[in-house]
PDB file of N, CA and C in Angstrom:
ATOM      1  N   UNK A   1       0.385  -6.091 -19.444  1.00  0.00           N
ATOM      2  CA  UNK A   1      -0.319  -4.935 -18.985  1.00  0.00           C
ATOM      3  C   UNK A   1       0.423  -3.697 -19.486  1.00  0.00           C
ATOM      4  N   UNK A   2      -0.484  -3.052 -19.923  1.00  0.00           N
ATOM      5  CA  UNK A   2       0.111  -1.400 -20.560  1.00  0.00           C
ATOM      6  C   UNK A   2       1.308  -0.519 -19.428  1.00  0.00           C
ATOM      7  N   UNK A   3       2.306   0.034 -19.605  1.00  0.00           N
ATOM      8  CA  UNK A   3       2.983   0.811 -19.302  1.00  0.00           C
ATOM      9  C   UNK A   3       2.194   1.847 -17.928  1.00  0.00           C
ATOM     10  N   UNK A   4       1.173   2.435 -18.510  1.00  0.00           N
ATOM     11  CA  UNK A   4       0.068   3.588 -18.000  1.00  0.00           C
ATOM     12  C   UNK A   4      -0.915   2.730 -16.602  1.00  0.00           C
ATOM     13  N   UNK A   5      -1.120   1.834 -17.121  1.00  0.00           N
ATOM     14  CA  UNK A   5      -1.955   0.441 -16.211  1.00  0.00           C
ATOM     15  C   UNK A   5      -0.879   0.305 -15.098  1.00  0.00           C
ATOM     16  N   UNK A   6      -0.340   0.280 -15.503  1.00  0.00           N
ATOM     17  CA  UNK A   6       1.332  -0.525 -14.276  1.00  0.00           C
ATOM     18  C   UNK A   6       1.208   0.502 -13.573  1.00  0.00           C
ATOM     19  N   UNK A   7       1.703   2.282 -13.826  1.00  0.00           N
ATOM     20  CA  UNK A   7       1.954   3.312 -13.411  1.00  0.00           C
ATOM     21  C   UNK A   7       0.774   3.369 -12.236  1.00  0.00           C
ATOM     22  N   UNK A   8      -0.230   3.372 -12.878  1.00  0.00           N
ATOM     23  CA  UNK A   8      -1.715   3.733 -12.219  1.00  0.00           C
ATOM     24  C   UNK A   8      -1.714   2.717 -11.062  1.00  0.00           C
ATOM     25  N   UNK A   9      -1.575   1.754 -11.143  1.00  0.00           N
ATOM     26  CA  UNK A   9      -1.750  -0.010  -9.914  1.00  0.00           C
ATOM     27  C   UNK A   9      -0.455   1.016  -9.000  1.00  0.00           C
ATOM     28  N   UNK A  10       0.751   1.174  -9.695  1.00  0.00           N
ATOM     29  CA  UNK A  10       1.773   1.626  -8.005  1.00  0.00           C
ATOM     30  C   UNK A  10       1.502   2.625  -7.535  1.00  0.00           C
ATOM     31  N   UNK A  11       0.891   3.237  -8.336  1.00  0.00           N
ATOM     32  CA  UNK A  11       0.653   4.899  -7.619  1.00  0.00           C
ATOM     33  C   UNK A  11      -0.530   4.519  -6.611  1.00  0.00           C
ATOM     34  N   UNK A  12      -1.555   3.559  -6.638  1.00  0.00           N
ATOM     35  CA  UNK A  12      -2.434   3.538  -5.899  1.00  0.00           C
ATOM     36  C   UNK A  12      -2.454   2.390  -4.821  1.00  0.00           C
ATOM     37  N   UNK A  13      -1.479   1.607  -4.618  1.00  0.00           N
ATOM     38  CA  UNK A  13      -1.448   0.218  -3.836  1.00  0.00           C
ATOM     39  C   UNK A  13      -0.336   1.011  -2.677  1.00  0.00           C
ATOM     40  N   UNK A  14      -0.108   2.102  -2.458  1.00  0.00           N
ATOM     41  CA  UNK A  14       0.144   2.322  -1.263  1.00  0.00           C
ATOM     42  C   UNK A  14      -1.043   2.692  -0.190  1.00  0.00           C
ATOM     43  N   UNK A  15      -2.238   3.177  -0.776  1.00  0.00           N
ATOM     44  CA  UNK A  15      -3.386   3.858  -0.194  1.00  0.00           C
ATOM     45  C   UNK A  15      -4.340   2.551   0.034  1.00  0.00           C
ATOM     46  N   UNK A  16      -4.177   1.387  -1.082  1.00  0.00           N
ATOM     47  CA  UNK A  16      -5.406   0.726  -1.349  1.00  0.00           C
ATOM     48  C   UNK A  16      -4.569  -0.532  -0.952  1.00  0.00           C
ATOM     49  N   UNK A  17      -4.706  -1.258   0.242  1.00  0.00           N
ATOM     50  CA  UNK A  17      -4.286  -2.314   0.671  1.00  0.00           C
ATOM     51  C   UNK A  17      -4.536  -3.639  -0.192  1.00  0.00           C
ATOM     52  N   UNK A  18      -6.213  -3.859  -0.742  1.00  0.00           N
ATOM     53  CA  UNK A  18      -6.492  -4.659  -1.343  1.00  0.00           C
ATOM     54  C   UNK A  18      -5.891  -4.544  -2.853  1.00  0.00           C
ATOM     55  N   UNK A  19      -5.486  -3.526  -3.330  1.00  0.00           N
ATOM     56  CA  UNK A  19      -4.771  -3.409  -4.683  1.00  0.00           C
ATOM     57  C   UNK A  19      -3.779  -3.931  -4.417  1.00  0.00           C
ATOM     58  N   UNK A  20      -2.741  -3.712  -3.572  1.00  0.00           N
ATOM     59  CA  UNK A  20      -1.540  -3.978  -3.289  1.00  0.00           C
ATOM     60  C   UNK A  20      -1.369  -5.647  -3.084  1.00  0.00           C
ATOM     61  N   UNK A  21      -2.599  -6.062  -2.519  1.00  0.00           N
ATOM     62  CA  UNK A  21      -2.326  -7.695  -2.303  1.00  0.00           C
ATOM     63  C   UNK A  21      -2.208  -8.442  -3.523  1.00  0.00           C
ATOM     64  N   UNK A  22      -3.531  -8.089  -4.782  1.00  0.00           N
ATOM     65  CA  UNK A  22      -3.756  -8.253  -6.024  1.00  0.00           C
ATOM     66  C   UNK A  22      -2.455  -8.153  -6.916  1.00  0.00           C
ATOM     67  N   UNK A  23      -1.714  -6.752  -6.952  1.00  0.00           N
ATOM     68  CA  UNK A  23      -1.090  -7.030  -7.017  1.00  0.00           C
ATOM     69  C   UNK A  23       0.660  -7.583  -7.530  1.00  0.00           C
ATOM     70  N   UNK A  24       0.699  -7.520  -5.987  1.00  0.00           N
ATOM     71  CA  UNK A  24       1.505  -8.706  -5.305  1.00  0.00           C
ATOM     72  C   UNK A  24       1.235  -9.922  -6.211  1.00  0.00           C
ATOM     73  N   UNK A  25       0.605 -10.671  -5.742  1.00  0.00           N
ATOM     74  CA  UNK A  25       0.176 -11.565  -6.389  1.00  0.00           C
ATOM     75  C   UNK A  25       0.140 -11.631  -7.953  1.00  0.00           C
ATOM     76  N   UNK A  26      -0.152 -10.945  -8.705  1.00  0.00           N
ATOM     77  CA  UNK A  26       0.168 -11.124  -9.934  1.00  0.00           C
ATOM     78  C   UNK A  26       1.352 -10.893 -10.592  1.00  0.00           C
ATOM     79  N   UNK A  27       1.827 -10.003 -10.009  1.00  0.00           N
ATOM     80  CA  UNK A  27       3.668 -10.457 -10.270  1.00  0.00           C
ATOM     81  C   UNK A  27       4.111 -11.826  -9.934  1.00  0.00           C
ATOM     82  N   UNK A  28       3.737 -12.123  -8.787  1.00  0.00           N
ATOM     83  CA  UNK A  28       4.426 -13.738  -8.360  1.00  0.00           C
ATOM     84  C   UNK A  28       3.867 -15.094  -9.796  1.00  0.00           C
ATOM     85  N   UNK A  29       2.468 -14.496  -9.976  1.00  0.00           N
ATOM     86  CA  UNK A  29       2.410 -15.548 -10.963  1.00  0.00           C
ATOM     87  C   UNK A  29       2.661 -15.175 -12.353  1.00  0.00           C
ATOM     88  N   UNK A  30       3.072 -14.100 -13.152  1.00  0.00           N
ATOM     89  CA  UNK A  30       3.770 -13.884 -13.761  1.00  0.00           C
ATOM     90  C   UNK A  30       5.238 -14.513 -14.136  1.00  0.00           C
ATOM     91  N   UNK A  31       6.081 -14.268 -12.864  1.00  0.00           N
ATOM     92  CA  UNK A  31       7.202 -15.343 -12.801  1.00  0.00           C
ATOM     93  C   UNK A  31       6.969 -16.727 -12.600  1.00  0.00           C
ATOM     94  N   UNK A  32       6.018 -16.983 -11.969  1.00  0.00           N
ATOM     95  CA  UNK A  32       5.837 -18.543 -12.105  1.00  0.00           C
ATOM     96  C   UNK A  32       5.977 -18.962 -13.922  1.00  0.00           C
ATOM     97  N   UNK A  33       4.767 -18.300 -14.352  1.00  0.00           N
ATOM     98  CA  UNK A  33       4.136 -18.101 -15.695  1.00  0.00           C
ATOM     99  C   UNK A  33       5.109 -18.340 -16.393  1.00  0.00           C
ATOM    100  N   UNK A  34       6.605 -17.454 -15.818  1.00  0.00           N
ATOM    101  CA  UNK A  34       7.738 -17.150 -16.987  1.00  0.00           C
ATOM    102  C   UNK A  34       8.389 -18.321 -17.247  1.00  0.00           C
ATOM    103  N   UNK A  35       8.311 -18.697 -15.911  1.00  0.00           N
ATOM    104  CA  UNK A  35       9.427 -19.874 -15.343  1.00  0.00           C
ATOM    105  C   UNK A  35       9.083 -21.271 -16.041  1.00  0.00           C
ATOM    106  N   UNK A  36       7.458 -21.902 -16.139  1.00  0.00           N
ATOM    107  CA  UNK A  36       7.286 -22.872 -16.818  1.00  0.00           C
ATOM    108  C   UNK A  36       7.516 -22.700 -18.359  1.00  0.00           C
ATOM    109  N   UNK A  37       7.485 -21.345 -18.634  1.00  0.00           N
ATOM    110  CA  UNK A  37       7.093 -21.347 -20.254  1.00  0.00           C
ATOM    111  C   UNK A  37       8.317 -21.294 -20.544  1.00  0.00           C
ATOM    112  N   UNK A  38       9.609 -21.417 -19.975  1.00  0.00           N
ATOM    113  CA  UNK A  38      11.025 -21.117 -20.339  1.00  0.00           C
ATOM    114  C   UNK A  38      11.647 -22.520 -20.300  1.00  0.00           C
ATOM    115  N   UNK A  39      10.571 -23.042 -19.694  1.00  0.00           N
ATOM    116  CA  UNK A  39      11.299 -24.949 -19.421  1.00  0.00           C
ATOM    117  C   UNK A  39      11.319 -25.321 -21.463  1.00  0.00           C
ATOM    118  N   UNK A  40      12.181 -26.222 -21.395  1.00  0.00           N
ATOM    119  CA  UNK A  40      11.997 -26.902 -22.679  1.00  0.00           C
ATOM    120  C   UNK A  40      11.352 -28.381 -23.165  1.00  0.00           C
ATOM    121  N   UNK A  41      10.769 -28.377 -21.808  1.00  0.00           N
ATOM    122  CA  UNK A  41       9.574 -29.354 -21.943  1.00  0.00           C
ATOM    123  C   UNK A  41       9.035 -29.287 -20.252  1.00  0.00           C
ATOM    124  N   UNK A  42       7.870 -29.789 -21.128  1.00  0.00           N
ATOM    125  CA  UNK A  42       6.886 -29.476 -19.606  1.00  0.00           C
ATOM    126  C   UNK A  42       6.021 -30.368 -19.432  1.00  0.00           C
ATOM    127  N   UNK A  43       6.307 -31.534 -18.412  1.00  0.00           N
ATOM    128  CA  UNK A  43       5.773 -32.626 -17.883  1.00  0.00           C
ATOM    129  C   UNK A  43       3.854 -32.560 -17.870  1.00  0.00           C
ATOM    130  N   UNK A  44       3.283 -33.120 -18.000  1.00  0.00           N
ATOM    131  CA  UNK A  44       1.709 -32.643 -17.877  1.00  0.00           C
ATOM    132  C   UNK A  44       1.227 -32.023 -16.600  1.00  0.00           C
ATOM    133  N   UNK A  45       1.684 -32.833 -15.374  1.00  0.00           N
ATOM    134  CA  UNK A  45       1.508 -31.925 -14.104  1.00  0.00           C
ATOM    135  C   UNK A  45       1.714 -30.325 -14.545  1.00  0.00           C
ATOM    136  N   UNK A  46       3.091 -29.963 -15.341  1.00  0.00           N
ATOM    137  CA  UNK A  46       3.553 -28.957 -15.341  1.00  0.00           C
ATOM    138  C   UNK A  46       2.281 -28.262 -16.304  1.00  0.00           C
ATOM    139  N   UNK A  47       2.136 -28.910 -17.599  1.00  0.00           N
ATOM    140  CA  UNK A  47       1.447 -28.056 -18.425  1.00  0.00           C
ATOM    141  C   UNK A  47      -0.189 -27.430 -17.300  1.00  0.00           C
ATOM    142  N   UNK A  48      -1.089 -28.613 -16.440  1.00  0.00           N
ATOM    143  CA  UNK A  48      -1.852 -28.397 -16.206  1.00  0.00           C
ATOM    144  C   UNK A  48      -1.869 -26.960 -15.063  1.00  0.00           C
ATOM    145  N   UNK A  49      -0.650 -27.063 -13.922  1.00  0.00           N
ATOM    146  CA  UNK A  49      -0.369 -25.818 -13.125  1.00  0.00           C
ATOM    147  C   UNK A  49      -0.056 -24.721 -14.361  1.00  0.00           C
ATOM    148  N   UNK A  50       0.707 -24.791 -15.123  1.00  0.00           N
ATOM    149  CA  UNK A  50       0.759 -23.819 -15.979  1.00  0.00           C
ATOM    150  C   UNK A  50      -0.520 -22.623 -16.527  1.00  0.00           C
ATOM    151  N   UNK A  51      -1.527 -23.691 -16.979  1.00  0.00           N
ATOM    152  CA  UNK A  51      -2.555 -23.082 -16.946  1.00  0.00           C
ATOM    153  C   UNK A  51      -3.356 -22.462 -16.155  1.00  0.00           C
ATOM    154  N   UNK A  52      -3.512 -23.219 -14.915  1.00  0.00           N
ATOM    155  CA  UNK A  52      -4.228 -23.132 -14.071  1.00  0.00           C
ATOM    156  C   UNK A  52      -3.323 -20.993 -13.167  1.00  0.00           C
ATOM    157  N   UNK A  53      -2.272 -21.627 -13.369  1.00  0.00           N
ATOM    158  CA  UNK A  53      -1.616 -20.064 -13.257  1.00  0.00           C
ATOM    159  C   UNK A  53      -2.081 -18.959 -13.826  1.00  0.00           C
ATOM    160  N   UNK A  54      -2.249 -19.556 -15.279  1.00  0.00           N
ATOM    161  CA  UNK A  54      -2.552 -18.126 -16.221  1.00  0.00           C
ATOM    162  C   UNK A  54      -4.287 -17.876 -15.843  1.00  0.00           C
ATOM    163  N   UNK A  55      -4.400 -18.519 -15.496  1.00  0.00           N
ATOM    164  CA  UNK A  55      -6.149 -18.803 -15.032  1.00  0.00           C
ATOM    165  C   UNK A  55      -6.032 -17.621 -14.292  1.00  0.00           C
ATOM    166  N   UNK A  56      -5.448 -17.811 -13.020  1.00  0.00           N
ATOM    167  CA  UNK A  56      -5.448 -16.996 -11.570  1.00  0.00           C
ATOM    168  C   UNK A  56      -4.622 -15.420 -11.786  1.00  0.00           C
ATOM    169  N   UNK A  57      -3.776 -15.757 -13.220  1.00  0.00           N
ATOM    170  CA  UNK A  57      -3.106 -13.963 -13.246  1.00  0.00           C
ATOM    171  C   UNK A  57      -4.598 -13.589 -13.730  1.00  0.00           C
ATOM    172  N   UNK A  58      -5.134 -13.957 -14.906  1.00  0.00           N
ATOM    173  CA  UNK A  58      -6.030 -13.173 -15.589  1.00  0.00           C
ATOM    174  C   UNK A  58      -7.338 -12.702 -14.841  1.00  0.00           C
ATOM    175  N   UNK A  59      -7.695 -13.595 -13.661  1.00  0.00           N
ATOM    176  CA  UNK A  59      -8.824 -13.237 -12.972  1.00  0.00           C
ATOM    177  C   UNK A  59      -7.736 -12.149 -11.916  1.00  0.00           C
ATOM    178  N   UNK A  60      -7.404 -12.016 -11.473  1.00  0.00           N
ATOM    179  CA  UNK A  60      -6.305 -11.019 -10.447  1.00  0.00           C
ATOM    180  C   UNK A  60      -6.268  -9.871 -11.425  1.00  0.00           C
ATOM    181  N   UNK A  61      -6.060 -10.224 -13.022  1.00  0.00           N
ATOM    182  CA  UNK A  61      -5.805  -8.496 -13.334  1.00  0.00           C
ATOM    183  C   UNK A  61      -7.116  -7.913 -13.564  1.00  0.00           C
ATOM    184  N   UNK A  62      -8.062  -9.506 -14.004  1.00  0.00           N
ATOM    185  CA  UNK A  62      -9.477  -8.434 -13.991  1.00  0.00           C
ATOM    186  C   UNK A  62     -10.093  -7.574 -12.737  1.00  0.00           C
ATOM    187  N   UNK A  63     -10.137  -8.542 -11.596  1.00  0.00           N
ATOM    188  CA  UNK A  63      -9.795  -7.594 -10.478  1.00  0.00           C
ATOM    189  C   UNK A  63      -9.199  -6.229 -10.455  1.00  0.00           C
ATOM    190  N   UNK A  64      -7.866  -6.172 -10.298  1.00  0.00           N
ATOM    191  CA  UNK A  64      -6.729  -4.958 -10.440  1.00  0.00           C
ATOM    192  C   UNK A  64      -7.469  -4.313 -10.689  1.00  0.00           C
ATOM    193  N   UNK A  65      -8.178  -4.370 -12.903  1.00  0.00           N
ATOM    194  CA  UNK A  65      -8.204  -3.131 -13.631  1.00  0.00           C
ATOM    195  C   UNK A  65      -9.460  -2.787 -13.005  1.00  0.00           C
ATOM    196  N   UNK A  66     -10.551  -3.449 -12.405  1.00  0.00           N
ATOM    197  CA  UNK A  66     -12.019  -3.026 -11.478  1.00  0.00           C
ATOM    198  C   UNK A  66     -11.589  -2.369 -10.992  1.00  0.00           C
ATOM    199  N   UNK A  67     -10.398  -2.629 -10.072  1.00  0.00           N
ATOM    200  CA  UNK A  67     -10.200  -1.603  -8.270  1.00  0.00           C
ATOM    201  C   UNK A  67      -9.505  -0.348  -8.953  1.00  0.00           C
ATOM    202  N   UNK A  68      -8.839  -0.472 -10.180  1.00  0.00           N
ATOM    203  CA  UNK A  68      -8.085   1.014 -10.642  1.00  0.00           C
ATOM    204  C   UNK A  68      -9.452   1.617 -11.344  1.00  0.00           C
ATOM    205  N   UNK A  69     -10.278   1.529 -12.236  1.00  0.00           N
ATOM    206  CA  UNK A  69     -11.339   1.785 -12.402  1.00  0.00           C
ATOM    207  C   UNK A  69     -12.568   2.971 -11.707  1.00  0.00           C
ATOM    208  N   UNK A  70     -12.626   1.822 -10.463  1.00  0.00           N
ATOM    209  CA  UNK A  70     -13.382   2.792  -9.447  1.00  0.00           C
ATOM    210  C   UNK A  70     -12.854   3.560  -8.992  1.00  0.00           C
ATOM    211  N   UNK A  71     -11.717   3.601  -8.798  1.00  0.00           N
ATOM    212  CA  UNK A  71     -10.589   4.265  -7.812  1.00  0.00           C
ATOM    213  C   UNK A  71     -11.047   5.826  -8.747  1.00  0.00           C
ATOM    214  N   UNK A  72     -10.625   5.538 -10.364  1.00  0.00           N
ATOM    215  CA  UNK A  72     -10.436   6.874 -11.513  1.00  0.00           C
ATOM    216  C   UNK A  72     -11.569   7.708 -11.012  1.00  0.00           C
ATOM    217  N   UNK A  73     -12.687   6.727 -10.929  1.00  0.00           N
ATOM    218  CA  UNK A  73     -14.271   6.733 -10.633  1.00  0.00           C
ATOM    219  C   UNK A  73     -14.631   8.169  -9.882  1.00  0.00           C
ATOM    220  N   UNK A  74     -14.189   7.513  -9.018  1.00  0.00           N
ATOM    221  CA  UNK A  74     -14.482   7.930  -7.585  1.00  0.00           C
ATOM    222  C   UNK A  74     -13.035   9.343  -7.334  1.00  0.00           C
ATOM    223  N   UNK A  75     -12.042   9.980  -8.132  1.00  0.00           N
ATOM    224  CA  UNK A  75     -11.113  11.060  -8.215  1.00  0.00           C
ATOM    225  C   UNK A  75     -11.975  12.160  -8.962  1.00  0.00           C
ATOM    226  N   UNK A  76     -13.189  11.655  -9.931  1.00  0.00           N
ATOM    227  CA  UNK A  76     -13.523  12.497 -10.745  1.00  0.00           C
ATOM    228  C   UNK A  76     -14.500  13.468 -10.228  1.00  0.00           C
TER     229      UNK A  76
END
């Protein structure tokens, strides 16, 4: 996620509870994210959570960038 994107999500997840849960949450699976892809082998259980992780960041940031979106939306 862009530098400007990041800025915009903290400046607004003190006001916007549901931003803040989102996220929350996508940092945690980020490090998950980091954590399997740093293994030097990765059992199939592992590969399949692996994915299934990157599954759940990418729908969470599509979320995020919606709720920062409307948020711009709705300042203008």
């Amino acid at each position: 996620m862009e530098k400007h994107h990041v800025e915009l999500i903290e400046k607004y997840t003190a006001t916007h509870s549901d931003l803040k849960e989102l996220w929350e949450e996508h940092q945690l699976y980020s490090k998950q994210v980091e954590k399997l892809e740093n293994k030097p082998y990765r059992a199939p259980p592992e590969e399949q959570t692996l994915k299934q992780l990157k599954k759940q960041k990418l729908e969470g940031k599509t979320q995020i960038m919606g709720i920062v979106d409307t948020i711009l939306a709705q300042e203008k």
